[in-house]
C-alpha atoms as a PDB file:
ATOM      1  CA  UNK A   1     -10.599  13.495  -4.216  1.00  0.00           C
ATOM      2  CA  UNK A   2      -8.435  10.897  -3.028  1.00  0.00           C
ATOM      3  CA  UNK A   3      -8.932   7.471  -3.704  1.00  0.00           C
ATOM      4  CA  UNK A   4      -8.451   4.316  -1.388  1.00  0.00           C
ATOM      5  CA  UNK A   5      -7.980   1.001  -1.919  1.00  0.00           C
ATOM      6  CA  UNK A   6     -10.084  -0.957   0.543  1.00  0.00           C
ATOM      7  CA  UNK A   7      -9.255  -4.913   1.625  1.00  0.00           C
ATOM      8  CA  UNK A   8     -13.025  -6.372   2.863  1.00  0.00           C
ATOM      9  CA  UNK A   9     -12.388  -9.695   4.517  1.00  0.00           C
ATOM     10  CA  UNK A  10     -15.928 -11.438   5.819  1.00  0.00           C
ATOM     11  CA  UNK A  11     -15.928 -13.503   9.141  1.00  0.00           C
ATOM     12  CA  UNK A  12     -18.317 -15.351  11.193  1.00  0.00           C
ATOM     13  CA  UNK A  13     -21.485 -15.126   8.803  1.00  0.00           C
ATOM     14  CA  UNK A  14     -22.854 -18.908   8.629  1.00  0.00           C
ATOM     15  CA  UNK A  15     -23.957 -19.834   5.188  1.00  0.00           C
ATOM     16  CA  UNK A  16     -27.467 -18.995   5.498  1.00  0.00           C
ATOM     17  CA  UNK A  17     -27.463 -15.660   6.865  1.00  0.00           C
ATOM     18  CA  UNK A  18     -24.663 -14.854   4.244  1.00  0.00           C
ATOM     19  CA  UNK A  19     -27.369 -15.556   1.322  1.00  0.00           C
ATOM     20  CA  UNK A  20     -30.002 -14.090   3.390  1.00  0.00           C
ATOM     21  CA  UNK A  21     -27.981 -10.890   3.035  1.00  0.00           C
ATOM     22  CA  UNK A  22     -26.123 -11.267  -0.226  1.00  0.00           C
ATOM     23  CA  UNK A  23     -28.814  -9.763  -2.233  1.00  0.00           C
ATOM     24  CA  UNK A  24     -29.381  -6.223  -0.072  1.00  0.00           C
ATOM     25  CA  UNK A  25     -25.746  -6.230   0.088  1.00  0.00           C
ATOM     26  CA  UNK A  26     -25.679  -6.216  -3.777  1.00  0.00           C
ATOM     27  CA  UNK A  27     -28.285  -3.209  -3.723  1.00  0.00           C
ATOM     28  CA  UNK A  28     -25.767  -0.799  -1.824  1.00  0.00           C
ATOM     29  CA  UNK A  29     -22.779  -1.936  -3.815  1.00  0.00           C
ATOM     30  CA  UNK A  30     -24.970  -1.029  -6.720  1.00  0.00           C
ATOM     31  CA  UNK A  31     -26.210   2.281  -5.365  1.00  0.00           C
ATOM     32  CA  UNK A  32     -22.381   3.217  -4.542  1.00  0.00           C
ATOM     33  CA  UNK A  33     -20.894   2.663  -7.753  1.00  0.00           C
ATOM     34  CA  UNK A  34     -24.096   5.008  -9.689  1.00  0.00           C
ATOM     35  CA  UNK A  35     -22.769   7.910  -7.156  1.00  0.00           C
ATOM     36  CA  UNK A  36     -19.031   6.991  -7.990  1.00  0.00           C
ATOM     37  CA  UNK A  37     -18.092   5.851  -4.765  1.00  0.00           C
ATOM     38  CA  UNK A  38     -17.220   2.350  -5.787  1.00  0.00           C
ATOM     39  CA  UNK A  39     -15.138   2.746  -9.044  1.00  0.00           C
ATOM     40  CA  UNK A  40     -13.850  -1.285  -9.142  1.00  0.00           C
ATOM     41  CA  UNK A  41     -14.819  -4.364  -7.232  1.00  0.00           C
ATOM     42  CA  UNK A  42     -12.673  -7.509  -7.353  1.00  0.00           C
ATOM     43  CA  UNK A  43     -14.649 -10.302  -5.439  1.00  0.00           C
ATOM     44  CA  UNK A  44     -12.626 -13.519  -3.800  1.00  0.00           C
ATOM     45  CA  UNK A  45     -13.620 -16.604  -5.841  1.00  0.00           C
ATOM     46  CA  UNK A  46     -14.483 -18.095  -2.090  1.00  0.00           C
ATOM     47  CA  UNK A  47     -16.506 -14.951  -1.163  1.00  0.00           C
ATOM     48  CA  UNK A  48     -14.761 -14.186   1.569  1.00  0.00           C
ATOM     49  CA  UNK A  49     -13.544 -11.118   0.658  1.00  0.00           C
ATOM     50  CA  UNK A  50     -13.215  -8.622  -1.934  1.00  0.00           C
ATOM     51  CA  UNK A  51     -11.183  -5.408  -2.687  1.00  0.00           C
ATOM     52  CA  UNK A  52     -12.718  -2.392  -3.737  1.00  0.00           C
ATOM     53  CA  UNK A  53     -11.204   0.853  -4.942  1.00  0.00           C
ATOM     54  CA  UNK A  54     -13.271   3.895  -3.416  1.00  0.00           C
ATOM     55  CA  UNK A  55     -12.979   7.849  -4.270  1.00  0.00           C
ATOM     56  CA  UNK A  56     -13.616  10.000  -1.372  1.00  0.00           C
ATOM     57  CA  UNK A  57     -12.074  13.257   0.399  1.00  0.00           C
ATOM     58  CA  UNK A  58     -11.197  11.505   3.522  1.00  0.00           C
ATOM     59  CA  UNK A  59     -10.908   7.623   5.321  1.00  0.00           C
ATOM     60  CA  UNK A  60     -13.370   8.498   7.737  1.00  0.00           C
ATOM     61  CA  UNK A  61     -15.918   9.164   5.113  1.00  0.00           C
ATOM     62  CA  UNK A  62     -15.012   5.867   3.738  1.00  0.00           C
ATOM     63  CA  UNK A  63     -15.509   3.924   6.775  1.00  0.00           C
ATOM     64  CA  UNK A  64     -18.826   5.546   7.136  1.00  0.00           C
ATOM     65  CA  UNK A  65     -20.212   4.487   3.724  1.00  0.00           C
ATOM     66  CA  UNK A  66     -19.026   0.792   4.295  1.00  0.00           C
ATOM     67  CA  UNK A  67     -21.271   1.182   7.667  1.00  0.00           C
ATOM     68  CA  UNK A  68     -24.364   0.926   5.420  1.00  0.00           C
ATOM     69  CA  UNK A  69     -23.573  -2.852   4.167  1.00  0.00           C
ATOM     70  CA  UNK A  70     -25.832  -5.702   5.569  1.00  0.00           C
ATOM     71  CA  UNK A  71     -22.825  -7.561   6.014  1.00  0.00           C
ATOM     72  CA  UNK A  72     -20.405  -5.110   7.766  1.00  0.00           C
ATOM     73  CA  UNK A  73     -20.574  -6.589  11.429  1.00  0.00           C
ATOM     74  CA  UNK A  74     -19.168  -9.560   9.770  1.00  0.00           C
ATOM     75  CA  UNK A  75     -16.076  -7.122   7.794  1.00  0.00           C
ATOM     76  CA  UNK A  76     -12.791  -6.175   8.814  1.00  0.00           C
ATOM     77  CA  UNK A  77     -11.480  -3.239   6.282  1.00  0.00           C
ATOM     78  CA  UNK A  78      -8.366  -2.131   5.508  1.00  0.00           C
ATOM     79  CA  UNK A  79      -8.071   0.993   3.851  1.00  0.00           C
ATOM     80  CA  UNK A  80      -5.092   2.050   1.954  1.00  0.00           C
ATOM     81  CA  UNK A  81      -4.547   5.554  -0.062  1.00  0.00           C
ATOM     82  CA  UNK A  82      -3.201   5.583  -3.552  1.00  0.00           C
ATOM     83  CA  UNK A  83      -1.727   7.845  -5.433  1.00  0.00           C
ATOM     84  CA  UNK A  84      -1.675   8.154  -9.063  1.00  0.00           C
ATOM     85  CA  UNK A  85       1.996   7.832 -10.628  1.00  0.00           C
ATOM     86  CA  UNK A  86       2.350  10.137 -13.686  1.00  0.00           C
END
């Protein structure tokens, strides 16, 4: 499995929708990290953004999963792979 490091930024979502979708948003993130998908989230104090390291075979599989967010026509990802230094 490789793991990714993935840069969220959120654009263009007006307050109101943003709440409006918050909470379904919070049931996927919480239905990714039980399958161990989502191993860490780091949210931007200003919520508009977040960084989120991911385990998955490949980036297209990655992309795919973040598809499923209420809030994903407002993201722009940026996925990066780590590697492990040992």
């Amino acid at each position: 499995m490789n793991r990714y490091m993935v840069e969220v930024t959120i654009s263009g979502v007006d307050r109101n929708q943003f709440e409006a979708l918050a909470a379904r948003e919070q049931e996927v993130v919480a239905e990714l990290t039980q399958t161990g998908f989502i191993e860490q989230i780091y949210v931007q104090n200003d919520l508009t953004g977040a960084y989120l390291i991911v385990k998955e075979r490949d980036e297209s599989y990655v992309r795919e999963q973040f598809n499923r967010f209420p809030l994903f026509p407002y993201m722009a990802l940026k996925l990066v792979q780590l590697q492990t230094l040992s």
